[in-house]
Protein backbone atom coordinates (compact mmCIF):
# COMPACT_ATOMS: atom_id res chain seq x y z
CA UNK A 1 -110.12 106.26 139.33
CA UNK A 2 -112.47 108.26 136.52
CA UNK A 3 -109.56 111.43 136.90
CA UNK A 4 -106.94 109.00 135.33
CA UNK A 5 -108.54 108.92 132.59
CA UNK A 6 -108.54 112.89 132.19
CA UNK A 7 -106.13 114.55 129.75
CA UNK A 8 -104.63 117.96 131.11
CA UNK A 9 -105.59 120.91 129.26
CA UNK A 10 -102.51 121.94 127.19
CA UNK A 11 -103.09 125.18 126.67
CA UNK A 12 -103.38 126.79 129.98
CA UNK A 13 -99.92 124.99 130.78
CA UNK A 14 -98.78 127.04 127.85
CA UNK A 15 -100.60 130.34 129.29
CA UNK A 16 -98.76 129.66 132.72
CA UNK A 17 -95.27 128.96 130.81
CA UNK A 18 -95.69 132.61 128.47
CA UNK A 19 -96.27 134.36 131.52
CA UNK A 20 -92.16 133.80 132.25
CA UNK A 21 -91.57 135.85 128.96
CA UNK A 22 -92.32 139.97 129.42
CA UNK A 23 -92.73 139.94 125.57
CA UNK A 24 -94.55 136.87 124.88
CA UNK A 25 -96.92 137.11 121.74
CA UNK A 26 -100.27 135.63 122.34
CA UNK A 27 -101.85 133.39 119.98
CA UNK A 28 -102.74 130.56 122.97
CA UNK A 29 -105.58 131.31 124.60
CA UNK A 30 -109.39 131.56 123.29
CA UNK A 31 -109.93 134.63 125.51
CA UNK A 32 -111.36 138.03 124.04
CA UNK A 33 -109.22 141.08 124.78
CA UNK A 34 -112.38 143.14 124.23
CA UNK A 35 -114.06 144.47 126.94
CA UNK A 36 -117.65 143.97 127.50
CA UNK A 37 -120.21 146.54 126.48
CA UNK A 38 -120.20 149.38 128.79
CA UNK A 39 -123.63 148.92 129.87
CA UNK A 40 -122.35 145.41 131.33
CA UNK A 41 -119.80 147.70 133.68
CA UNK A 42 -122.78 149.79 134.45
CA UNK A 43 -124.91 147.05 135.52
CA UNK A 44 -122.68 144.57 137.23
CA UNK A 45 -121.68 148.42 139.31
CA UNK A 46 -125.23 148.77 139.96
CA UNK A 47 -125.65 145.39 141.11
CA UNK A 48 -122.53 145.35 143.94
CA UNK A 49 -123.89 149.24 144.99
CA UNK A 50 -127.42 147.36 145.40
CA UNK A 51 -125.97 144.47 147.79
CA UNK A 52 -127.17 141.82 145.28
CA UNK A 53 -125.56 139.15 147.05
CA UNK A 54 -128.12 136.69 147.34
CA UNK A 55 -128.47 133.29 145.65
CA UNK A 56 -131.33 133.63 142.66
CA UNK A 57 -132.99 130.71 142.01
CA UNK A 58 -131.92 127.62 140.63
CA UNK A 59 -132.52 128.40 137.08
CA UNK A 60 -131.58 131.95 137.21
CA UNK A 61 -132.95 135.13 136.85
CA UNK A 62 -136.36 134.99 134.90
CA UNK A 63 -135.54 138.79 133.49
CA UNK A 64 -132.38 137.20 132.27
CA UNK A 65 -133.64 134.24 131.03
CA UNK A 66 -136.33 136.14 129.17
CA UNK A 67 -133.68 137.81 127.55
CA UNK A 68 -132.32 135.22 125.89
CA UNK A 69 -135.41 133.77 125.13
CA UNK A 70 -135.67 136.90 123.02
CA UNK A 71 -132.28 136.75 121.37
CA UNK A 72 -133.67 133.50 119.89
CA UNK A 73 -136.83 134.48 118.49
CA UNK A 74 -135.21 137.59 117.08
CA UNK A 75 -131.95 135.57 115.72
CA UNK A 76 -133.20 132.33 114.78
CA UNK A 77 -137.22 131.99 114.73
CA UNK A 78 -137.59 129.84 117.32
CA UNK A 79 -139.93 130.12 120.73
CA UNK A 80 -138.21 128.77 124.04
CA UNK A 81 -139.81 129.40 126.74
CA UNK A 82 -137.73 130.84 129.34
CA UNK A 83 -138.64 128.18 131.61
CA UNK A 84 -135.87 125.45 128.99
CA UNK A 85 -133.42 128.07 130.30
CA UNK A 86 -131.07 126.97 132.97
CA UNK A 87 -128.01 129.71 133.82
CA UNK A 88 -124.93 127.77 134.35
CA UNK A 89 -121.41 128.42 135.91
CA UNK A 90 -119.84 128.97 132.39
CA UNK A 91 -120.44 126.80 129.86
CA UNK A 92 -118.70 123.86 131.78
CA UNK A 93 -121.68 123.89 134.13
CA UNK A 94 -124.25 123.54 131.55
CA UNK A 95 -121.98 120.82 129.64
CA UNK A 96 -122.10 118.71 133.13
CA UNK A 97 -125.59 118.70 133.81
CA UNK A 98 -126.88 118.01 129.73
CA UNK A 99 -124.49 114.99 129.91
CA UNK A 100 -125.64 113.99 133.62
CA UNK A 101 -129.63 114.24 131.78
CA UNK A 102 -128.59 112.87 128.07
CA UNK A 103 -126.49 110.22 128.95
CA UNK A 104 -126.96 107.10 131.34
CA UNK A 105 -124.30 105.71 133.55
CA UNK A 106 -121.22 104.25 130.74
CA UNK A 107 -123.18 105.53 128.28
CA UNK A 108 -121.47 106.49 125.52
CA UNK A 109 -121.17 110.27 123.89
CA UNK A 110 -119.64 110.86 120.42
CA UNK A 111 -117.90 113.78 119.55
CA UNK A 112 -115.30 114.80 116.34
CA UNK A 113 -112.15 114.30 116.48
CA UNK A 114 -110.64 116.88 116.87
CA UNK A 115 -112.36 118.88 118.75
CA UNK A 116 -112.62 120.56 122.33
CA UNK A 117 -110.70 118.42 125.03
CA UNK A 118 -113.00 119.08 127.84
CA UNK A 119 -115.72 116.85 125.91
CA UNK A 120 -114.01 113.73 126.48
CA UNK A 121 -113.10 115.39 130.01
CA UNK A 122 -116.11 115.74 131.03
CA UNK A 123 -117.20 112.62 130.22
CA UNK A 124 -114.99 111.01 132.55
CA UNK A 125 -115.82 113.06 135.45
CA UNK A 126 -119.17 111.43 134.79
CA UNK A 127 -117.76 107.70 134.21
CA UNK A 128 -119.48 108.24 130.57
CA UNK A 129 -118.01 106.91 127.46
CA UNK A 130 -115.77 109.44 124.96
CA UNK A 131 -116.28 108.17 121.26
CA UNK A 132 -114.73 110.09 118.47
CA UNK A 133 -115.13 110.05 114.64
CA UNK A 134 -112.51 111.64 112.66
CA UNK A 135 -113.37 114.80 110.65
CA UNK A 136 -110.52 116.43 108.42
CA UNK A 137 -110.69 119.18 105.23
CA UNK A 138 -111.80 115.88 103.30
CA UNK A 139 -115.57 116.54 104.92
CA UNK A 140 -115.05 119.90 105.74
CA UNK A 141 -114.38 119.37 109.40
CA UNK A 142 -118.28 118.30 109.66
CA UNK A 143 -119.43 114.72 110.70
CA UNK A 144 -122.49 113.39 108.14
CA UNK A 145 -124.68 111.15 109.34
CA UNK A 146 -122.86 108.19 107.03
CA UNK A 147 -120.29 108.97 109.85
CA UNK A 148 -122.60 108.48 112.75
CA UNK A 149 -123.78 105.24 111.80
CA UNK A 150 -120.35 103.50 112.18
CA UNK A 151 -120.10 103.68 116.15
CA UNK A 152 -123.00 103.24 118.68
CA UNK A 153 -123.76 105.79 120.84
CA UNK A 154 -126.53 106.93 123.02
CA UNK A 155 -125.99 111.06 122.44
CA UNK A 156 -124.26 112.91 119.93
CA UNK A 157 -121.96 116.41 120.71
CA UNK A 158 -121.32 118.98 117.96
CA UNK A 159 -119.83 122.75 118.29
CA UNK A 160 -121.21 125.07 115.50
CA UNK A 161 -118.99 127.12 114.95
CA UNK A 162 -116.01 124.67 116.26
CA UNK A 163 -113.09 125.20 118.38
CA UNK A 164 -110.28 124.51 116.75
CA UNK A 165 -110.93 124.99 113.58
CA UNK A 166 -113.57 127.81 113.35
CA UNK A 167 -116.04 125.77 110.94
CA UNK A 168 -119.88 125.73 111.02
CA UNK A 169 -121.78 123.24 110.28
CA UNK A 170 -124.12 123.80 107.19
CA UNK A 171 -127.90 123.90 107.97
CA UNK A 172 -129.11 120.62 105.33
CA UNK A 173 -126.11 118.46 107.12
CA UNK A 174 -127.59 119.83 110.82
CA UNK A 175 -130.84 118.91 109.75
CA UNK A 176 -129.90 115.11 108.61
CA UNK A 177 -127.92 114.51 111.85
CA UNK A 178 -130.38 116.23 113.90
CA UNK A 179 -133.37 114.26 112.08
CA UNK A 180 -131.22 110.89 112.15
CA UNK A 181 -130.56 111.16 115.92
CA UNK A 182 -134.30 111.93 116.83
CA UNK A 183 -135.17 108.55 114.72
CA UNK A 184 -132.61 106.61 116.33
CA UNK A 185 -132.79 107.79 120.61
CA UNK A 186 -129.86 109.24 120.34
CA UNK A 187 -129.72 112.92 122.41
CA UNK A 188 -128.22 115.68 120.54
CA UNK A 189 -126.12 118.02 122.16
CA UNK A 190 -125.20 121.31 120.03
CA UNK A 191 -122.50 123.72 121.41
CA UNK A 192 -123.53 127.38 120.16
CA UNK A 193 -121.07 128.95 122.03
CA UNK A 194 -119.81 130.63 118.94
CA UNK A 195 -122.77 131.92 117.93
CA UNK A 196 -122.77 135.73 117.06
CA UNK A 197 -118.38 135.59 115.99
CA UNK A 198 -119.69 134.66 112.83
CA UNK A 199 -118.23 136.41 109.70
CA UNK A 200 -119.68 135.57 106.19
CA UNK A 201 -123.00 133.16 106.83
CA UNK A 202 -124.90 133.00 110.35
CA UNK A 203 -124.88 129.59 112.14
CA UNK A 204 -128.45 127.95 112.80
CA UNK A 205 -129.23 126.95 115.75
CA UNK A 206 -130.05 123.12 116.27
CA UNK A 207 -133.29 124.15 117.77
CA UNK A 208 -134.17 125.24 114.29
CA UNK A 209 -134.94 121.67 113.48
CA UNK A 210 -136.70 120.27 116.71
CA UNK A 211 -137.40 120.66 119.97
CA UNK A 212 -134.94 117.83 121.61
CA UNK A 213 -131.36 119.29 121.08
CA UNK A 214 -129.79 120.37 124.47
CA UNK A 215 -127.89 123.61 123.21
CA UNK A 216 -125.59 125.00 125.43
CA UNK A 217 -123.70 128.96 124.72
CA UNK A 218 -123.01 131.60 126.87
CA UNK A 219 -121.16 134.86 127.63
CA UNK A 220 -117.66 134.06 127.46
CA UNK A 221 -116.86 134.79 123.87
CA UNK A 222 -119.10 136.73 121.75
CA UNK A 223 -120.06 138.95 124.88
CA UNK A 224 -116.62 139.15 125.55
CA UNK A 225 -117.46 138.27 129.54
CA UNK A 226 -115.03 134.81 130.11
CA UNK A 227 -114.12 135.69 133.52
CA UNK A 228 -117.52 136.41 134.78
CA UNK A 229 -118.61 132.17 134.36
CA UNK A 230 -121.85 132.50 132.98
CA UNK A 231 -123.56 130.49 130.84
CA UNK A 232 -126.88 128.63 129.81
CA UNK A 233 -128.04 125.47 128.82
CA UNK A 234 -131.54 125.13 126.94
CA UNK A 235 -132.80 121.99 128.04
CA UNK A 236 -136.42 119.44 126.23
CA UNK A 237 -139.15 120.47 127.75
CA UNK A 238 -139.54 116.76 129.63
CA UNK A 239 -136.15 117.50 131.13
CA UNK A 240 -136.75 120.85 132.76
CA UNK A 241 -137.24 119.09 136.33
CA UNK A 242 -134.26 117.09 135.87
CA UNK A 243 -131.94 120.03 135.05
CA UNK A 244 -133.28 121.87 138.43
CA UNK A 245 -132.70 119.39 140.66
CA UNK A 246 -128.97 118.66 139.28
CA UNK A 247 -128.50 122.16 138.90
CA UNK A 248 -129.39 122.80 143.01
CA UNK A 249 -126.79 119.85 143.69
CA UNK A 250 -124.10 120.64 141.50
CA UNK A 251 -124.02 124.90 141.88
CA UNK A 252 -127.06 125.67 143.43
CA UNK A 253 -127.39 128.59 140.68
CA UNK A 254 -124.94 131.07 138.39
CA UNK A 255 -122.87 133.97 140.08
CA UNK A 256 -125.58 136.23 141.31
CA UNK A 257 -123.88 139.21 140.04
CA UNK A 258 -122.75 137.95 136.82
CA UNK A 259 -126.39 137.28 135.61
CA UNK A 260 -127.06 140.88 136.54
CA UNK A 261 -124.27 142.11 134.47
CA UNK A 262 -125.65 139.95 131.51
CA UNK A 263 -128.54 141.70 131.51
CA UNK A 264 -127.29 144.58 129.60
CA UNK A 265 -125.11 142.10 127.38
CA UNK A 266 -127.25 142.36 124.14
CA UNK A 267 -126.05 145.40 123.18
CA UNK A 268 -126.60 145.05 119.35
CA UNK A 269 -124.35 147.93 118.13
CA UNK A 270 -121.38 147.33 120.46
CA UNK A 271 -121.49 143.39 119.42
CA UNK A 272 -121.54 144.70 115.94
CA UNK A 273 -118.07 146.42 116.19
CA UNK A 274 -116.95 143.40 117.98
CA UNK A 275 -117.69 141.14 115.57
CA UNK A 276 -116.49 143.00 112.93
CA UNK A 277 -113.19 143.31 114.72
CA UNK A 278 -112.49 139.64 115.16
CA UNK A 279 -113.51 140.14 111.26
CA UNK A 280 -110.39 142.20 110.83
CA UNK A 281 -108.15 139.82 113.09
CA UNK A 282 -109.31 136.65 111.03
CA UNK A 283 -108.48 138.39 107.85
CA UNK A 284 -105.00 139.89 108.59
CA UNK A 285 -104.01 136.44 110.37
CA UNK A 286 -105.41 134.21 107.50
CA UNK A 287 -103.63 135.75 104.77
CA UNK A 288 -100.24 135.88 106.41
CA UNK A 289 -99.79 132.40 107.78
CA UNK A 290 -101.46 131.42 104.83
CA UNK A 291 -97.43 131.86 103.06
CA UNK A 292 -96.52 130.24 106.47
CA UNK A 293 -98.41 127.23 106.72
CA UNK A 294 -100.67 124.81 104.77
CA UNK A 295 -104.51 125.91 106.27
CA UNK A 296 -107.27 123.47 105.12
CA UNK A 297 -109.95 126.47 104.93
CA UNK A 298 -110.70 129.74 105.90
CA UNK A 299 -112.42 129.84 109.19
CA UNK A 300 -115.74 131.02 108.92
CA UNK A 301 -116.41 131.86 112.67
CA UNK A 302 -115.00 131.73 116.38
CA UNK A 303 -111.54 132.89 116.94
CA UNK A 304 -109.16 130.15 115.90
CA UNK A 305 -107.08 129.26 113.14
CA UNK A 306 -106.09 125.50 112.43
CA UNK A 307 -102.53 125.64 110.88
CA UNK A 308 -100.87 122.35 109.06
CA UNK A 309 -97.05 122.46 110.24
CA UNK A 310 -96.10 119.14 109.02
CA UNK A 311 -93.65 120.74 106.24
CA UNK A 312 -91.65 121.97 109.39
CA UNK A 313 -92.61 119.60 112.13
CA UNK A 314 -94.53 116.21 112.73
CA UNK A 315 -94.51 116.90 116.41
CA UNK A 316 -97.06 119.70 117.23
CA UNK A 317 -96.27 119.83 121.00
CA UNK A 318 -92.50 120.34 120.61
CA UNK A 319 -93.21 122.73 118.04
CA UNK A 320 -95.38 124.95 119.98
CA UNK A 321 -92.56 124.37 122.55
CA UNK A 322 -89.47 125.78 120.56
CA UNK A 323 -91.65 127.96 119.54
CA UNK A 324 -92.44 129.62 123.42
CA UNK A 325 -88.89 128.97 124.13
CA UNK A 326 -87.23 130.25 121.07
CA UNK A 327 -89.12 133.37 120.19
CA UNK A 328 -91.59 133.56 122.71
CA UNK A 329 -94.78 133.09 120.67
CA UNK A 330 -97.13 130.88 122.70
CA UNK A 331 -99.51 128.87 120.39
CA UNK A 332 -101.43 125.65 121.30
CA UNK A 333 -100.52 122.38 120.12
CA UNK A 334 -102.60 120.11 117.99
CA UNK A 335 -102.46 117.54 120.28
CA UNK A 336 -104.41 119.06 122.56
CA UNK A 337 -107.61 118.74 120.45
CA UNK A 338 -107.44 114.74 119.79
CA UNK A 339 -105.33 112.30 118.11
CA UNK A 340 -106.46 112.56 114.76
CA UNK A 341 -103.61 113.91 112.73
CA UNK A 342 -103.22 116.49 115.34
CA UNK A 343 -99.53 116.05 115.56
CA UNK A 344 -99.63 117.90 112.38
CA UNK A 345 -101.42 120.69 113.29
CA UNK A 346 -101.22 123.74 115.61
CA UNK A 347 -103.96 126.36 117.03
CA UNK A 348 -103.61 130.05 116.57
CA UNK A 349 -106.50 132.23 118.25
CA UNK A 350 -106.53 135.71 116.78
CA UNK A 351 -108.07 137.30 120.09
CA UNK A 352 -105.21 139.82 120.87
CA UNK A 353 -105.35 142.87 118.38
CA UNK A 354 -103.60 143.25 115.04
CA UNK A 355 -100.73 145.19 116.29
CA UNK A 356 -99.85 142.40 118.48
CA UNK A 357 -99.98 139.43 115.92
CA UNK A 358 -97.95 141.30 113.61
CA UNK A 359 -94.88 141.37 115.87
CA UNK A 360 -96.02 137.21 116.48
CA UNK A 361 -95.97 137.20 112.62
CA UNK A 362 -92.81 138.48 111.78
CA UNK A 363 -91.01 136.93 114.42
CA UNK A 364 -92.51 133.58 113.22
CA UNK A 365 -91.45 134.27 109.37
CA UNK A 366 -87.95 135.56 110.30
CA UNK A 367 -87.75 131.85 112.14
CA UNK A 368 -89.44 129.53 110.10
């Protein structure tokens, strides 16, 4: 069976086990502690007081979709038609059907390693093909085209900025892998969910270079909205039939209300002071498990840090494990992310405010 295959999700085991522990410190889960902007509240209010109940169709809400459309002229300088636009049930959604459209039964999809789990997940719920190429601080976490060319594959999947280790992809190595993939029919599938938690340089867009990428973002993160599932996938032109008629099988469309909250989630100042307190987080956390651990590089966007532990541990899950049961700080294994090297490494996500990691912190150096 194609769920054998599937790895479980480590981290929301972990999430589940801190829950046992009143004063668990939280550096697990990749889940804002922000609220959304308070026009979201207003909106997704107006939208239960207005019965809004309804399916929309498949694709979403045009107003919605228009939206975003906007965000990418005004962020990137780059048209897409609304009509690319497909609103997903979170990013998973859109993930599914851009796999279901890029890649052909046992077709195979490359991905780094490490990197998200539910790639390689997802690919077996779709009895596709994981393939992974290493990445490490020797290429700055980024796969080259040099890297591409060693393994076949019919569609490529990066995440700008990446989850674990908060890197982003510079825009001349984008453009080679984007330009290489085009040249070779291979479908190129950028995740941008990221986008916006950036802190130094902005992340471009793969749509920057050419109309073919399937990019996929959503709400989750930089909107600070996870539990409201909404996301979007922007999909080739050619494929905009395809991506209906999965999208009516799969979900028929997005939560109704949730797209009606998102319509009030560009608020530019509020995401401002968001961003620049995930700024603050990343700083503070950086610099003191910096005299902790050994970390390969600064992490130029998301929320995650990517600590080396091998001078205490080869054995990232059993680390992460004394590390609940000893002094209750929940953290997320390497493992979880791939098998390359991971043993050596664990995840820290600085979503929880300073306050909070510093009790983490000091517990941690008063152990270690």
């Amino acid at each position: 069976m194609i769920c054998k295959n599937m790895n479980s999700f480590i981290v929301m085991d972990i999430v589940k086990e801190a829950l046992k522990y009143d004063d668990a410190v939280h550096f697990e889960v990749g889940q804002p502690d922000i609220p959304p902007s308070p026009k979201v509240k207003e909106a997704l209010k107006n939208a239960v007081d207005n019965d809004l109940f309804s399916y929309t169709e498949s694709f979403g809400l045009f107003a919605l979709r228009e939206k975003i459309s906007n965000e990418y002229k005004k962020n990137y300088g780059v048209e897409v038609e609304p009509s690319r636009i497909l609103l997903t049930p979170g990013t998973s959604g859109a993930f599914l059907v851009a796999y279901a459209i890029a890649l052909k039964h046992k077709g195979r999809l490359g991905f780094s390693d490490p990197g998200y789990p539910c790639y390689k997940n997802f690919a077996h719920l779709l009895d596709i093909k994981p393939v992974s190429y290493d990445i490490g601080k020797y290429n700055e976490y980024q796969l080259r085209v040099e890297d591409i060319k060693k393994k076949s594959i019919d569609a490529l999947q990066i995440s700008s900025p990446a989850n674990p280790t908060g890197n982003i992809y510079n825009k001349d190595n984008l453009k080679e892998l984007i330009e290489y993939c085009d040249k070779n029919g291979i479908n190129f599938i950028s995740d941008e969910l990221y986008h916006g938690l950036t802190y130094e340089n902005k992340a471009s867009t793969a749509l920057e270079f050419g109309e073919n990428a399937f990019i996929i973002n959503g709400f989750s993160k930089y909107y600070c909205m996870p539990g409201l599932r909404l996301g979007w996938l922007i999909v080739p032109k050619k494929h905009i039939r395809d991506a209906e008629i999965i999208a009516q099988n799969l979900f028929i469309s997005a939560p109704t209300l949730s797209q009606y909250a998102a319509l009030e989630a560009f608020d530019e100042e509020y995401l401002k002071i968001t961003r620049e307190k995930f700024k603050q987080r990343r700083d503070y956390l950086y610099n003191e498990l910096s005299s902790i651990f050994d970390i390969d590089a600064k992490p130029q966007g998301a929320f995650y840090l990517w600590a080396n532990i091998s001078k205490y541990s080869n054995n990232s899950f059993e680390f992460s494990k004394k590390l609940l049961q000893d002094i209750h700080i929940a953290t997320t294994p390497g493992v979880d992310f791939g098998e390359n090297d991971t043993e050596k490494y664990i995840r820290f996500a600085y979503t929880r405010e300073i306050e909070h990691m510093k009790e983490g912190v000091r517990r941690l150096k008063s152990y270690l």
